[in-house]
Protein backbone atom coordinates (compact mmCIF):
# COMPACT_ATOMS: atom_id res chain seq x y z
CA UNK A 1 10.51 -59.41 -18.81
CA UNK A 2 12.58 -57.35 -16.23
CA UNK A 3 11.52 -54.76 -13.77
CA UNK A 4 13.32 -51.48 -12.83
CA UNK A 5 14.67 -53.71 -9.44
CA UNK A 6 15.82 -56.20 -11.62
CA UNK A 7 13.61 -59.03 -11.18
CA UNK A 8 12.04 -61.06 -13.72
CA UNK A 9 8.23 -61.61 -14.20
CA UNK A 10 6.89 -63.92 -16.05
CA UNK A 11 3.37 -63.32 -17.22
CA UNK A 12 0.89 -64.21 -19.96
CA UNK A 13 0.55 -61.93 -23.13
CA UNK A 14 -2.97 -61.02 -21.51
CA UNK A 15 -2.23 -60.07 -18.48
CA UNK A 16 -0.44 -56.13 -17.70
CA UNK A 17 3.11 -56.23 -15.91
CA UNK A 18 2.72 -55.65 -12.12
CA UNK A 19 1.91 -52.08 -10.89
CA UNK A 20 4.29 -50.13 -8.93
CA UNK A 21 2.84 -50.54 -5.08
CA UNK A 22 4.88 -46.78 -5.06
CA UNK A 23 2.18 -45.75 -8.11
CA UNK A 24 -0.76 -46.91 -6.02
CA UNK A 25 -3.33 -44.42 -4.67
CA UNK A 26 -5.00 -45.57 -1.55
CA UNK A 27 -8.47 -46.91 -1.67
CA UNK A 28 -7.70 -47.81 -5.70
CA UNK A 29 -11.05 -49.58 -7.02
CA UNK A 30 -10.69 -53.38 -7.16
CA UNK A 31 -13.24 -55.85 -7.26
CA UNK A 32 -11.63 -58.00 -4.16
CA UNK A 33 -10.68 -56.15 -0.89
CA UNK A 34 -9.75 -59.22 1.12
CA UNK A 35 -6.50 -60.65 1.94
CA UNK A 36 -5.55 -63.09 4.35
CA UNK A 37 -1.96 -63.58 4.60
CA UNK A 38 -1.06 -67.19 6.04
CA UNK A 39 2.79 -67.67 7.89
CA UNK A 40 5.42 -69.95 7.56
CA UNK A 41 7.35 -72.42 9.70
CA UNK A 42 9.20 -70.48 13.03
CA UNK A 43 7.17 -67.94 12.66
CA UNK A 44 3.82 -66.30 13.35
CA UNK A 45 1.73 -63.69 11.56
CA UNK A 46 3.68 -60.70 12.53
CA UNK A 47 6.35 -61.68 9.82
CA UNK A 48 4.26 -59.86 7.59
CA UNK A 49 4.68 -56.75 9.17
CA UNK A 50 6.65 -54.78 5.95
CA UNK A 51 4.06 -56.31 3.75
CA UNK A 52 0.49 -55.16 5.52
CA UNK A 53 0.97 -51.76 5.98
CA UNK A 54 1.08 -51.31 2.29
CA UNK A 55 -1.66 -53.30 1.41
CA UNK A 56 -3.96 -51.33 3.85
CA UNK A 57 -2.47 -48.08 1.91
CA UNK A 58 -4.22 -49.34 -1.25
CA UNK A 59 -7.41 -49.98 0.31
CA UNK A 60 -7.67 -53.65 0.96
CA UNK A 61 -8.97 -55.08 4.05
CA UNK A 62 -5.89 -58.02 5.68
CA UNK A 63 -5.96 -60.32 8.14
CA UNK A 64 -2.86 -62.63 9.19
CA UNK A 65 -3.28 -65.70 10.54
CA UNK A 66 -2.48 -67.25 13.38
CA UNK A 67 -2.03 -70.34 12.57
CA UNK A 68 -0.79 -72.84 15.56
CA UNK A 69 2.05 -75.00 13.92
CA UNK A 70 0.87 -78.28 15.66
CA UNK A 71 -0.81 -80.32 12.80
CA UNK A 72 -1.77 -79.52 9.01
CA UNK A 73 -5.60 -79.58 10.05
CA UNK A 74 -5.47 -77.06 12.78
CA UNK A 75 -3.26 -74.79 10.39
CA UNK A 76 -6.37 -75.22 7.86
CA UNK A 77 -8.92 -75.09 10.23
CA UNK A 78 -7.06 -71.39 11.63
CA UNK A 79 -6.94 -70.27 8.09
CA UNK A 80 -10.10 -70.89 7.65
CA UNK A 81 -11.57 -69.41 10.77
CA UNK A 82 -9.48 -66.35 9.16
CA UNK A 83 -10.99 -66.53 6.14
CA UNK A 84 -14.46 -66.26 7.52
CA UNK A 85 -14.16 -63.20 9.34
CA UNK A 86 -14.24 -61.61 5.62
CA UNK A 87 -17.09 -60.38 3.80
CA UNK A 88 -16.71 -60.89 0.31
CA UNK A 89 -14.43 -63.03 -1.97
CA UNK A 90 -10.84 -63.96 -0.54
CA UNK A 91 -7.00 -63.43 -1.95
CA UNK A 92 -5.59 -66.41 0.11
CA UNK A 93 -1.26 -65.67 0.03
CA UNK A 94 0.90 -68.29 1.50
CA UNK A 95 4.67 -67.78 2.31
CA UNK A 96 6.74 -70.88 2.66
CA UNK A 97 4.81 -73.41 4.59
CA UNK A 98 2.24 -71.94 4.63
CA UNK A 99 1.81 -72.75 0.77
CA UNK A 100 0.80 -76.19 1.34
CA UNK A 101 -1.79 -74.45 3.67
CA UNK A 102 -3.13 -72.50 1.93
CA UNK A 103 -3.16 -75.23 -0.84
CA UNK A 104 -5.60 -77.79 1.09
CA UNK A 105 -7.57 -74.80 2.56
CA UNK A 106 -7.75 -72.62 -0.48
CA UNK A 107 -11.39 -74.56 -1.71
CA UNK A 108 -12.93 -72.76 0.41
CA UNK A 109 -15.58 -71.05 -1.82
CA UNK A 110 -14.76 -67.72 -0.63
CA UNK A 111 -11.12 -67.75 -1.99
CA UNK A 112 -11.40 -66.39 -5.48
CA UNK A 113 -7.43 -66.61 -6.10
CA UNK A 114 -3.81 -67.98 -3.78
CA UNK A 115 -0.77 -66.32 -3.98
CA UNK A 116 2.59 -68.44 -3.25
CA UNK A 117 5.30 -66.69 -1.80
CA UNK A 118 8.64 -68.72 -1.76
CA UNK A 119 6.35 -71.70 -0.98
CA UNK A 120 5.58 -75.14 -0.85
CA UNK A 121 2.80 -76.11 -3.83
CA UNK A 122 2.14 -79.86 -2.82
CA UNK A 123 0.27 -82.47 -5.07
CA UNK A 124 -2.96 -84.08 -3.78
CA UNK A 125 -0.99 -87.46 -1.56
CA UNK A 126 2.17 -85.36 -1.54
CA UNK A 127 3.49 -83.62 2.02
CA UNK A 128 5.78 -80.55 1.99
CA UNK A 129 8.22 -83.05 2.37
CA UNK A 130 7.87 -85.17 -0.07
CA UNK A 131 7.36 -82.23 -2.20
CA UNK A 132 11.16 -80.85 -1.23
CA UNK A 133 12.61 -83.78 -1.16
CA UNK A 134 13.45 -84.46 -4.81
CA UNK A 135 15.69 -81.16 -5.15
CA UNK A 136 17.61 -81.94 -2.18
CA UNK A 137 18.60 -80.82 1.36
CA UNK A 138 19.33 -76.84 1.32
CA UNK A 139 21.62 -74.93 4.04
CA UNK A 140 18.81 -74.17 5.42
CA UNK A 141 16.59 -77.67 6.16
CA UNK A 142 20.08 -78.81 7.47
CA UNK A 143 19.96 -76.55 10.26
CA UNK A 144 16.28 -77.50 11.56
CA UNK A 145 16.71 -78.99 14.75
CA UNK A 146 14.09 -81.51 16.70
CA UNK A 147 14.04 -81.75 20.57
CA UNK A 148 12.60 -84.86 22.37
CA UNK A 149 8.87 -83.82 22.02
CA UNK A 150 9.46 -83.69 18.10
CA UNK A 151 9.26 -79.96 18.48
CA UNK A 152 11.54 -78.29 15.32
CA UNK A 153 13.38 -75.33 15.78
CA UNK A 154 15.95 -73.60 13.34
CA UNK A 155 19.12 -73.17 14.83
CA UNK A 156 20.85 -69.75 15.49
CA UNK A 157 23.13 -69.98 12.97
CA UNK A 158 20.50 -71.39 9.93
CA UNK A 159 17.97 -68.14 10.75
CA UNK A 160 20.62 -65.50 10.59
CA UNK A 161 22.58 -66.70 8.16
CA UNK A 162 19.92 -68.91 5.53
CA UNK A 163 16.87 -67.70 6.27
CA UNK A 164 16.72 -64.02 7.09
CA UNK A 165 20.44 -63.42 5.66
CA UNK A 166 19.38 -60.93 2.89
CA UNK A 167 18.11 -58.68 5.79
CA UNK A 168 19.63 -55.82 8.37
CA UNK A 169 21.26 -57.72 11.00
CA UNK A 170 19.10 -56.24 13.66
CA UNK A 171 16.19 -58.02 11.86
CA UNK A 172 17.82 -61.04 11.87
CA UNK A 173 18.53 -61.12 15.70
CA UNK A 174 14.41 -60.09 16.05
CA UNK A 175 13.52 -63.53 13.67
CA UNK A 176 15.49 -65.53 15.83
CA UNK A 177 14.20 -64.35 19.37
CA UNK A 178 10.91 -64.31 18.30
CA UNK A 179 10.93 -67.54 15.89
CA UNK A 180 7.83 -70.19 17.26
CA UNK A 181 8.80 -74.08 17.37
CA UNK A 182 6.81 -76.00 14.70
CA UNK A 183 5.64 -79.56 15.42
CA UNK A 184 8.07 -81.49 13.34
CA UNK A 185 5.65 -84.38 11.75
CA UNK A 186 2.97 -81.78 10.44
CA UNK A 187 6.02 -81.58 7.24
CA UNK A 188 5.34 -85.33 6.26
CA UNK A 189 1.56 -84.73 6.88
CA UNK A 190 -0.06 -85.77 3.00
CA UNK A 191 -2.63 -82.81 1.62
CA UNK A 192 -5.61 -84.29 0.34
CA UNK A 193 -6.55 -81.24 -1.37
CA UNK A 194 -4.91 -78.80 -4.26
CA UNK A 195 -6.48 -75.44 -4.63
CA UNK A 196 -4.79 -74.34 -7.01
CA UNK A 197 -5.83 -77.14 -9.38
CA UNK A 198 -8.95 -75.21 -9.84
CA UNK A 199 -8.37 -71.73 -8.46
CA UNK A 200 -6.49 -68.54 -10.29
CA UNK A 201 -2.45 -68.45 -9.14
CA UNK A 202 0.02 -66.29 -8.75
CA UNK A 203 3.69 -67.48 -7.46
CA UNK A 204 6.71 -65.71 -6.56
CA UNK A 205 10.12 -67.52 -7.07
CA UNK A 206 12.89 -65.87 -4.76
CA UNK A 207 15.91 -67.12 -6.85
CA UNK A 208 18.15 -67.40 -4.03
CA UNK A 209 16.21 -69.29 -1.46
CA UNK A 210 18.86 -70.78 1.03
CA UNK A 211 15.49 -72.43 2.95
CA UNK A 212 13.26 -73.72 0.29
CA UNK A 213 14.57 -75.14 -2.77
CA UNK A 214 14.07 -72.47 -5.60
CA UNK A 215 13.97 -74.88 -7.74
CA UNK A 216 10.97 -76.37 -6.37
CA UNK A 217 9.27 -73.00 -6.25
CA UNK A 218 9.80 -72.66 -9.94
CA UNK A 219 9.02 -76.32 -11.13
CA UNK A 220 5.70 -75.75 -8.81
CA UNK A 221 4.83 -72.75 -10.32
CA UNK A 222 5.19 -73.78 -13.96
CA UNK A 223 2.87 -76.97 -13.11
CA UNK A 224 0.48 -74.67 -11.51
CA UNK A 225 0.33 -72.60 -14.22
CA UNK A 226 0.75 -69.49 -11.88
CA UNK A 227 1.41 -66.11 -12.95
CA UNK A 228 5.23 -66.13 -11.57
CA UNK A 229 7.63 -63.15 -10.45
CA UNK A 230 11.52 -64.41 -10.14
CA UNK A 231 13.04 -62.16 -8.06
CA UNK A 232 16.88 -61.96 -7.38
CA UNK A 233 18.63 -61.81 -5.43
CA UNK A 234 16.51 -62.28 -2.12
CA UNK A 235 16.47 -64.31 1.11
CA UNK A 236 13.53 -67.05 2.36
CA UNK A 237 12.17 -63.88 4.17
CA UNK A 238 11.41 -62.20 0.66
CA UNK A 239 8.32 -60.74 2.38
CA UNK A 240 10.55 -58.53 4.53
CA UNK A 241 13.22 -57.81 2.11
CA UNK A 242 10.68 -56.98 -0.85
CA UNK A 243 7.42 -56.02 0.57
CA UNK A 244 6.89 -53.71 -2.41
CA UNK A 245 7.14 -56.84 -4.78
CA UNK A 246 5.24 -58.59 -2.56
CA UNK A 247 2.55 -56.47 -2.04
CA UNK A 248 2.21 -55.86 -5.92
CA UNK A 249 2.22 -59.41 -6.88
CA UNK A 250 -1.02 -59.47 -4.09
CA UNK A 251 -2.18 -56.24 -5.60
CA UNK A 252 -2.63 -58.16 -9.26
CA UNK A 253 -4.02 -61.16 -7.62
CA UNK A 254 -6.65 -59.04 -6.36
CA UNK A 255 -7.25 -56.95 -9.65
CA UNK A 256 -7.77 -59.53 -11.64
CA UNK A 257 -8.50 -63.50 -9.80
CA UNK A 258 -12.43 -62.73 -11.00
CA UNK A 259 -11.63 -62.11 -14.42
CA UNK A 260 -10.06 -65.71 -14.71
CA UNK A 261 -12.25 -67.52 -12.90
């Protein structure tokens, strides 16, 4: 199926093709109003900027996390400590990294559904690593740079022109002065937990992913059985060049995670 944008979604006979954000009134009735949007790698929760605003038009109630970038259990244990401060079932939505985040923290009880945004979807045993590695280095991981305290930056170069190159090149330059080092070994760190093995997904595929392999977003998402939105073309930073598709993937998450559970 193909959208008015062009993208294609992929979703099961039962379920309705996502809802315009543009054709949602504020304070819509849903039956969850939580969201708690979890970062990537070299960067923080601000990223998310585009993408908030317009879930707080339709009524829901978001938090970002923090999370620290120093090991995989203090990114679960902020996440969690995120989730907590809701009342009321969770939408859990992971971009990049922080898919295999919110894949070991996602039992939680309170998370009724996780939403993968060009993410990592690890195995139980597998790290985001090893769950990359298959499809090979992109443009991207080649420009990831470690300093002598195994700190990893991107380089100028791989966030203007692979991560964040679908965007304004003011927005670019803003990524890369703002972008926050990431602990290099938390990568090869194994989960020991898979959410989604047991909780209602939804995935979206960004089909021209210079950071993380789109194949791997799509072979994840057809194991996970997620309901999956290919969208083309877009950068890494799909969150920032299509918050409307973004925000409407979350939107169905939310609408409908109790009905499946």
């Amino acid at each position: 199926m193909t959208d008015l944008a062009g993208n294609t979604t992929l979703t099961p006979p039962s379920v309705s093709p996502l809802t315009s954000v543009l054709d949602q009134k504020a304070g819509s009735a849903v039956a969850i109003k939580n969201i708690v949007l979890v970062h990537g790698a070299f960067a923080d929760g601000t990223c998310w900027y585009k993408v908030i605003p317009l879930l707080q038009q339709m009524g829901y109630n978001v938090v970002a996390a923090q999370n620290p970038m120093l090991s995989l259990a203090q990114e679960v244990a902020a996440t969690k400590r995120a989730i907590a401060m809701m009342d009321g079932p969770v939408i859990l939505v992971g971009h990049s990294w922080g898919g295999a985040v919110v894949t070991e923290a996602g039992d939680d009880p309170r998370v009724a559904g996780i939403v993968y945004i060009a993410a990592y979807a690890p195995e139980i045993g597998q790290s985001a690593n090893d769950a990359s590695r298959p499809y090979g280095w992109t443009e991207g991981q080649k420009q990831i740079r470690v300093d002598a305290e195994g700190f990893a930056t991107i380089s100028p170069e791989g966030m203007l022109n692979d991560i964040t190159e679908g965007l304004p090149m003011e927005e670019r330059r803003l990524a890369l002065a703002v972008q926050a080092p990431s602990y290099g070994a938390l990568f090869d760190e194994k989960l020991t937990r898979a959410a989604w093995m047991n909780k209602p997904t939804w995935s979206l595929v960004s089909a021209k992913d210079r950071m993380v392999p789109s194949a791997m977003e799509a072979a994840a998402a057809e194991r996970m059985g997620a309901v999956t939105t290919v969208v083309r073309p877009t950068c890494h930073m799909v969150i920032q060049q299509e918050p409307e598709t973004v925000a409407a993937l979350i939107d169905e998450a939310a609408r409908t995670a109790l009905s499946k559970q």
